[in-house]
N, C-alpha and C. Protein backbone atom coordinates (compact mmCIF):
# COMPACT_ATOMS: atom_id res chain seq x y z
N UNK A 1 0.82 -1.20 0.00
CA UNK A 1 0.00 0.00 0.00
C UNK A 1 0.86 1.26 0.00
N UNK A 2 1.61 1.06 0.83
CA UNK A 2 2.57 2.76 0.93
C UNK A 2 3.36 2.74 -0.29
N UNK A 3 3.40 1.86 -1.06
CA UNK A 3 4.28 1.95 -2.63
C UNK A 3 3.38 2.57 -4.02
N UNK A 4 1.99 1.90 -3.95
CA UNK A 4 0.67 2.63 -4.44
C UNK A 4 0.44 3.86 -4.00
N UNK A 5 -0.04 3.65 -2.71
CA UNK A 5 -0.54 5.43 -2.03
C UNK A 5 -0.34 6.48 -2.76
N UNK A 6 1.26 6.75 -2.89
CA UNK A 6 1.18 7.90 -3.10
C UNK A 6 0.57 8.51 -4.85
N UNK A 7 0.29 7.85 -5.82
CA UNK A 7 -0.22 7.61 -6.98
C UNK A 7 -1.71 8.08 -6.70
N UNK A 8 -2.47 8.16 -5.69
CA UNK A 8 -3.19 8.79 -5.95
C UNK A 8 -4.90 8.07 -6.10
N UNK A 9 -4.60 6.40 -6.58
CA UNK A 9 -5.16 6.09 -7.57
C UNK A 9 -7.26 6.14 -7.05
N UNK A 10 -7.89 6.01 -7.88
CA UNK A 10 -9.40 6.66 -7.65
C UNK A 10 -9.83 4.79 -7.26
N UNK A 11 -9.66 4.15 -8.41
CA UNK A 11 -9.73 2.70 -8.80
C UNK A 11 -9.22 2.00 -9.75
N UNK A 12 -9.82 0.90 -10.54
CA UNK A 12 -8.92 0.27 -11.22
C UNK A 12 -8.10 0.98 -11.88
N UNK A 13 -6.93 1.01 -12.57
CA UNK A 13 -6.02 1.18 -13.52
C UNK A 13 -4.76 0.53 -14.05
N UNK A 14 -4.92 0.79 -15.03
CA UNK A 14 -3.85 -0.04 -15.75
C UNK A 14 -2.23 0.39 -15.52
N UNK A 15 -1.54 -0.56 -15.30
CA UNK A 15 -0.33 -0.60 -15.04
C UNK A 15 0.71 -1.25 -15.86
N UNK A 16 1.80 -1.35 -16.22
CA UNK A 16 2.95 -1.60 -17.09
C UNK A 16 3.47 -2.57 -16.02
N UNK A 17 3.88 -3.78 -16.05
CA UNK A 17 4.06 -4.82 -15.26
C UNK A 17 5.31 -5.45 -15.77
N UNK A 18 6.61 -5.31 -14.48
CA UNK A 18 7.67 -6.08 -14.90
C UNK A 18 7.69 -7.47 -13.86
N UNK A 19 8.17 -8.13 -13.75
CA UNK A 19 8.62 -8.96 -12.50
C UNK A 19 10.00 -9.69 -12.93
N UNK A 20 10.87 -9.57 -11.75
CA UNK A 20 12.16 -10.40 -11.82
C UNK A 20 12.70 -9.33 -12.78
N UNK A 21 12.49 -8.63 -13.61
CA UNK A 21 12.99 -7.48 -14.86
C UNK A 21 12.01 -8.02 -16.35
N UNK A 22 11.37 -9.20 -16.04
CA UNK A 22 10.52 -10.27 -16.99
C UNK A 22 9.70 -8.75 -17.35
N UNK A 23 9.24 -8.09 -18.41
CA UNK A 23 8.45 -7.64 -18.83
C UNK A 23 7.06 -7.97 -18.92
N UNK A 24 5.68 -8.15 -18.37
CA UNK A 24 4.96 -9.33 -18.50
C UNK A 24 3.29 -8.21 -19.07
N UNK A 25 3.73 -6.99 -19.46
CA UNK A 25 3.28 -6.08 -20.20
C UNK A 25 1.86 -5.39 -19.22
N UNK A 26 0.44 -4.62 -19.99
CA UNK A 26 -0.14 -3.99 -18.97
C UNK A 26 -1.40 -5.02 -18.46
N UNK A 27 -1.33 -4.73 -17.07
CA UNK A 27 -2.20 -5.04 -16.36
C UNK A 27 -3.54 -4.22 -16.01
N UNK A 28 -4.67 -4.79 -15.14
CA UNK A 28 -5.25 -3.50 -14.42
C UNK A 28 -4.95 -4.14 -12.75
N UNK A 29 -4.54 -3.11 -11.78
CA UNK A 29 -4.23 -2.99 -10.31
C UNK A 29 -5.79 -2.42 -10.34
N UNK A 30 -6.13 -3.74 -9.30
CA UNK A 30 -7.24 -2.93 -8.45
C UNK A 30 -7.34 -3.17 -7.41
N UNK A 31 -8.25 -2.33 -6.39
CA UNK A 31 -8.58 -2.18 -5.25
C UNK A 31 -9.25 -3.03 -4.39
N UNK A 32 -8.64 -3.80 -3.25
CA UNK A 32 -9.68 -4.38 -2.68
C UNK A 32 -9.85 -3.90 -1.14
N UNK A 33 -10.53 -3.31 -1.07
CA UNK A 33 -10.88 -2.23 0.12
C UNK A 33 -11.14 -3.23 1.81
N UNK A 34 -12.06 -4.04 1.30
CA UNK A 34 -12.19 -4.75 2.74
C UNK A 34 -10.41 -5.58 3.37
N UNK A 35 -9.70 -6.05 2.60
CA UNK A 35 -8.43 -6.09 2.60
C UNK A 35 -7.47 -4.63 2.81
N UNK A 36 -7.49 -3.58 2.32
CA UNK A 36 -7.20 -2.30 2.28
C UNK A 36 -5.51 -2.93 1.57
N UNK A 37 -6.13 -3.38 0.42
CA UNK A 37 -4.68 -3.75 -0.70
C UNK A 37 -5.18 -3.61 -2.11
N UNK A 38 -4.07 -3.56 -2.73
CA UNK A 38 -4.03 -3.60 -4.50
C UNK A 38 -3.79 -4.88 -4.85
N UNK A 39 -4.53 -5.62 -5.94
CA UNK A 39 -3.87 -6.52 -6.42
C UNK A 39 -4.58 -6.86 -8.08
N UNK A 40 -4.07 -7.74 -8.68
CA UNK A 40 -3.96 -7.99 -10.00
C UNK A 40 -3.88 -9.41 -10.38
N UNK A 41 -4.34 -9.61 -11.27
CA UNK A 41 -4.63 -11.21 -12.13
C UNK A 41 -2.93 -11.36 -12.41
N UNK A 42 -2.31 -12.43 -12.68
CA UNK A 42 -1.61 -13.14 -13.09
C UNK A 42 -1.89 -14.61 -14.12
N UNK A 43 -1.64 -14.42 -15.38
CA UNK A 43 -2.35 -15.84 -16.13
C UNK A 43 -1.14 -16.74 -15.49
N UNK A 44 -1.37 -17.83 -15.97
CA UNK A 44 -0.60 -18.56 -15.57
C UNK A 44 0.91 -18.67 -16.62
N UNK A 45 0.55 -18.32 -18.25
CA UNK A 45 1.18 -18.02 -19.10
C UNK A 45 2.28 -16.44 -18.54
N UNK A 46 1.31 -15.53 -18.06
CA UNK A 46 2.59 -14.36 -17.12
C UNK A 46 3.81 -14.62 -16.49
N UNK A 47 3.25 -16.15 -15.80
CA UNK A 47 3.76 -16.68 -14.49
C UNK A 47 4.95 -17.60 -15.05
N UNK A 48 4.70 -17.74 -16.08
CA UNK A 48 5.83 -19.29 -17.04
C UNK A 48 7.04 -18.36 -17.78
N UNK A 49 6.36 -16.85 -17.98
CA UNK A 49 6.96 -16.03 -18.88
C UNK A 49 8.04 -15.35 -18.06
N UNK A 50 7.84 -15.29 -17.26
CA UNK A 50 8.56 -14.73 -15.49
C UNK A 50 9.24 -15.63 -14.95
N UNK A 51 9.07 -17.11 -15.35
CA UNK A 51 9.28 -18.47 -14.35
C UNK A 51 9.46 -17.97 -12.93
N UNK A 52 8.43 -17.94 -12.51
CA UNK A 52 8.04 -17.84 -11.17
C UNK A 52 6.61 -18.93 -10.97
N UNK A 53 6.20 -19.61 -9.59
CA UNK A 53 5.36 -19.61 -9.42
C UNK A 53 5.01 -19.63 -7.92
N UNK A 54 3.68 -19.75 -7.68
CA UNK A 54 3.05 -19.29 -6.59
C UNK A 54 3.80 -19.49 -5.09
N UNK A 55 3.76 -18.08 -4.42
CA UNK A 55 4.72 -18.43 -3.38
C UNK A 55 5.58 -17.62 -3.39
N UNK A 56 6.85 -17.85 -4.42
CA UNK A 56 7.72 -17.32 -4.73
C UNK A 56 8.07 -15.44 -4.53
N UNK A 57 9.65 -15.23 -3.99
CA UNK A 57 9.06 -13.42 -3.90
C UNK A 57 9.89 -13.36 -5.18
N UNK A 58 9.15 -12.17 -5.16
CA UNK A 58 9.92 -11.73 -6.85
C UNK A 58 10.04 -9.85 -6.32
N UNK A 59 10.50 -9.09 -7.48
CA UNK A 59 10.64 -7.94 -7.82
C UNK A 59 9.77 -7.02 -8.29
N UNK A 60 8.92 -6.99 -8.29
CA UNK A 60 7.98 -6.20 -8.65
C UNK A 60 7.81 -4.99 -9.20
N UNK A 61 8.21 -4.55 -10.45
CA UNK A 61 7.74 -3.07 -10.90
C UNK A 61 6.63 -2.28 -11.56
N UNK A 62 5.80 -1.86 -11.05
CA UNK A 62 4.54 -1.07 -11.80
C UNK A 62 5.04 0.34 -12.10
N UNK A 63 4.57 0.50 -12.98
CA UNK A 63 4.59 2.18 -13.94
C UNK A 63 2.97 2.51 -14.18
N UNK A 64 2.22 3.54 -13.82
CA UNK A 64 1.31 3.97 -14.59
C UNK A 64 0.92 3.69 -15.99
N UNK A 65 0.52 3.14 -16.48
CA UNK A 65 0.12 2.81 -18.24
C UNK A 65 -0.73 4.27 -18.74
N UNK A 66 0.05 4.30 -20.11
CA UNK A 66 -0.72 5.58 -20.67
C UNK A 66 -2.33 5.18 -20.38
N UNK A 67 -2.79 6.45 -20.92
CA UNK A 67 -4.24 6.35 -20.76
C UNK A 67 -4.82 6.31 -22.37
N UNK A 68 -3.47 6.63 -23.12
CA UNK A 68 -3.88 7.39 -24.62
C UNK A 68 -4.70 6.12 -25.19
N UNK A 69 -5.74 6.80 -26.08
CA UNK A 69 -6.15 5.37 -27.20
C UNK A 69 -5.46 5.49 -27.87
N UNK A 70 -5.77 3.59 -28.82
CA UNK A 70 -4.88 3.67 -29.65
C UNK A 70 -5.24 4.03 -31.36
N UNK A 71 -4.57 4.46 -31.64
CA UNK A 71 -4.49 5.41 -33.09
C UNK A 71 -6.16 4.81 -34.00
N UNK A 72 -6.42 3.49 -33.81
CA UNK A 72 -7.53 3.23 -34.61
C UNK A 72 -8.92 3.36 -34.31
N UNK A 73 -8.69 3.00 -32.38
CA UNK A 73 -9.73 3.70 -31.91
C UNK A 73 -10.20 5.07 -31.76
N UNK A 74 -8.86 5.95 -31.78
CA UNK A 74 -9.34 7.87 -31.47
C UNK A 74 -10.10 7.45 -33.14
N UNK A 75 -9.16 7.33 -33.93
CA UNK A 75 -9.82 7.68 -35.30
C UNK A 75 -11.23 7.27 -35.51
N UNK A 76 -11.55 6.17 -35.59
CA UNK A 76 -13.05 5.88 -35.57
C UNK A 76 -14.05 7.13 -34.91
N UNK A 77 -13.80 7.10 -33.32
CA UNK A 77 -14.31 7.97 -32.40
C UNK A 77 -14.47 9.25 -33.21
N UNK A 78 -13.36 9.75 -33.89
CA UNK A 78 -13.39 11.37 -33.88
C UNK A 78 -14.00 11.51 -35.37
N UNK A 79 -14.28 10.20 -35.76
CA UNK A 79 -14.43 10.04 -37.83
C UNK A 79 -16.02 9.89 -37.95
N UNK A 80 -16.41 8.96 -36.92
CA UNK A 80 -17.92 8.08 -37.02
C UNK A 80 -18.58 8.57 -35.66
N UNK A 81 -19.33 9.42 -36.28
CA UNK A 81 -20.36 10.09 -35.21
C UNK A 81 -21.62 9.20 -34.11
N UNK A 82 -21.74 8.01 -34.94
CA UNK A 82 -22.41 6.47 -34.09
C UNK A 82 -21.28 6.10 -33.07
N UNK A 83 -19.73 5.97 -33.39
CA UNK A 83 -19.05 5.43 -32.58
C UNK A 83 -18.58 6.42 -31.12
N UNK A 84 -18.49 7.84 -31.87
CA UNK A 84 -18.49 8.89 -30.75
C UNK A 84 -20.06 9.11 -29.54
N UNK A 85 -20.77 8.59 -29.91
CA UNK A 85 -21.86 8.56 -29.18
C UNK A 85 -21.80 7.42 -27.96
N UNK A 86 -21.41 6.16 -28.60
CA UNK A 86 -21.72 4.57 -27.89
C UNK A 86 -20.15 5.04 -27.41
N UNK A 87 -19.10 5.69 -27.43
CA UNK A 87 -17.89 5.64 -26.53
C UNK A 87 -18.22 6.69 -25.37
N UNK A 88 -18.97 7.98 -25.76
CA UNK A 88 -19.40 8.54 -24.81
C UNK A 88 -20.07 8.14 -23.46
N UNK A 89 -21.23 7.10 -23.96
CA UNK A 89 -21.97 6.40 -23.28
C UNK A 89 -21.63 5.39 -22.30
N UNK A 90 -20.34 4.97 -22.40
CA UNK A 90 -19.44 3.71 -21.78
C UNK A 90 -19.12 4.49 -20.28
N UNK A 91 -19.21 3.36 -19.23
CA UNK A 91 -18.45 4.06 -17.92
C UNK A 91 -17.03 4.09 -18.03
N UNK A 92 -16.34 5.11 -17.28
CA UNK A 92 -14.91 5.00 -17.53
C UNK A 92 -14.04 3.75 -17.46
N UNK A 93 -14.79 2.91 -16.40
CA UNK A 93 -14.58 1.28 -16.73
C UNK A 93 -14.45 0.69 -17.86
N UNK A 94 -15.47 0.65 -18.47
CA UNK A 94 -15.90 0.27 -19.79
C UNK A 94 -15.22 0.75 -20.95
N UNK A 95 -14.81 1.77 -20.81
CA UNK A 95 -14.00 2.89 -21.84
C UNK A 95 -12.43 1.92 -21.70
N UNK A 96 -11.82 1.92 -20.20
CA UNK A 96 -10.15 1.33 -20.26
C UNK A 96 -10.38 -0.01 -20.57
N UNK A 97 -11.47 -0.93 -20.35
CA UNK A 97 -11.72 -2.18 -20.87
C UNK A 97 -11.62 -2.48 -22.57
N UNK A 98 -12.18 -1.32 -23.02
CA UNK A 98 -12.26 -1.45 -24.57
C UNK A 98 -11.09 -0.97 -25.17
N UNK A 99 -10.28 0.23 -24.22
CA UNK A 99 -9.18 0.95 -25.03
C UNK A 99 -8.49 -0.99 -24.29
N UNK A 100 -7.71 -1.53 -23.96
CA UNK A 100 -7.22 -2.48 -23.35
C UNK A 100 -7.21 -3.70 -24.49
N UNK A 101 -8.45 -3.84 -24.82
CA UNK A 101 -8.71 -4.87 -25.96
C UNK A 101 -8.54 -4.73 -27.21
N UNK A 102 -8.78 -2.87 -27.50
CA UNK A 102 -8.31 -2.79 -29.06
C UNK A 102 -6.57 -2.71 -28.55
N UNK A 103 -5.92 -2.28 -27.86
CA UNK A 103 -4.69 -2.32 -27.33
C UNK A 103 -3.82 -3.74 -28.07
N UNK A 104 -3.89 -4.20 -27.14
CA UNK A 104 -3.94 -5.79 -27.13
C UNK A 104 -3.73 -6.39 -28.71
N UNK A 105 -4.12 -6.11 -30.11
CA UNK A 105 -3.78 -6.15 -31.10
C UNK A 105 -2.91 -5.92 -31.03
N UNK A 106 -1.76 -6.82 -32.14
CA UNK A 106 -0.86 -6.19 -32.86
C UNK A 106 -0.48 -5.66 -33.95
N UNK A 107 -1.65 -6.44 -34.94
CA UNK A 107 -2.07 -5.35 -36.26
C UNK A 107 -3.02 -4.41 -36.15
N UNK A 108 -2.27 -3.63 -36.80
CA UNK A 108 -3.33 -1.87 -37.26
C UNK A 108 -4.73 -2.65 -37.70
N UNK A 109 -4.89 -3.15 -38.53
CA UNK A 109 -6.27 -4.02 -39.43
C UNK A 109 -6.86 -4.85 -37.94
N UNK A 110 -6.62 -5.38 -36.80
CA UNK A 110 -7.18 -6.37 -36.06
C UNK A 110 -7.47 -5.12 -35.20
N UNK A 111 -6.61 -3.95 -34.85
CA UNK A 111 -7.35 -3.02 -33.67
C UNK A 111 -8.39 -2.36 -34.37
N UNK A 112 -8.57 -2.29 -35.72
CA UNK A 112 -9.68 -1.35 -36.31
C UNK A 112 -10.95 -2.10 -35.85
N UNK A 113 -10.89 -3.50 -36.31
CA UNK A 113 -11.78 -4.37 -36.54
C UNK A 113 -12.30 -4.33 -34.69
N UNK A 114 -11.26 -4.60 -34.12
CA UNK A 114 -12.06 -4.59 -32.63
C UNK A 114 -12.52 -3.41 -32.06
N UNK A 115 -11.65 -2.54 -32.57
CA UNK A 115 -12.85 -0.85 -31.97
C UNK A 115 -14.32 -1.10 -32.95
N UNK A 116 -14.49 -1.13 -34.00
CA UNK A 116 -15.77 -1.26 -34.78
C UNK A 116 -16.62 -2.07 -33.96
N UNK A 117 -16.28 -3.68 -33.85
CA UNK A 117 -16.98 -4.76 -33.26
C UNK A 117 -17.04 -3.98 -31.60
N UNK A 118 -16.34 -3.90 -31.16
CA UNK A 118 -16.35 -3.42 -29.59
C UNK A 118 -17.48 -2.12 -29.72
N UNK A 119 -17.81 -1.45 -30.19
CA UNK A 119 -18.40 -0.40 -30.65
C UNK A 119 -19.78 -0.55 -31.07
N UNK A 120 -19.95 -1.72 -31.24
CA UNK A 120 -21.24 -2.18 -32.10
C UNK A 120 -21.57 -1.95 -33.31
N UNK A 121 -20.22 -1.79 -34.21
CA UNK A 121 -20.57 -1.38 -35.15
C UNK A 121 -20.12 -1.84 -36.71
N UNK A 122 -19.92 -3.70 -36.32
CA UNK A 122 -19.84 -4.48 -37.36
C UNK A 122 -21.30 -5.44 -37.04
């Protein structure tokens, strides 16, 4: 907690995730209040990629993750007046969930396709 704290954070957010120096890319840190801690999913594929498993202490580095969308989603948004409406409409939850998934592509052509579909609008 006193390593979080000072960040500020409201609730969930996404974080840049190293362990051991393993790069294991962004996460979302969230809040679990009745605990009064942060914590985060680990796949088990994270965990093989790190070779670490459960138990184990490791190194831990979080960075803030941009907030920016990515290039195919602003475009849609700022191009298609249906898609600027249904992104408006999203809770800010819902908004880092979708920027996260068109993210998550690694082709330009597969993030278009998932802002459209994510969007409702294939």
């Amino acid at each position: 907690m006193d390593k979080v704290d000072p960040w500020r954070l409201q609730g969930t957010t996404t974080v840049e995730v190293t362990i051991n120096g393993v790069d294991i890319g962004r996460r979302s840190l969230k809040r679990w209040d009745e605990r009064n801690s942060w914590w985060m999913d680990l796949s088990e594929a994270a965990c093989r990629q790190a070779d670490i498993e459960t138990g184990d202490r490791v190194k831990l580095t979080l960075t803030i993750a941009s907030e920016e969308l990515p290039a195919e989603l602003e475009e849609l948004i700022s191009r298609n007046r249906e898609a600027h409406i249904r992104w408006e409409r999203l809770t800010p939850g819902q908004q880092r969930m979708l920027r996260e998934e068109v993210l998550a592509a690694k082709q330009s052509n597969t993030r278009a396709r998932r802002a459209k579909r994510s969007l409702g609008l294939l």
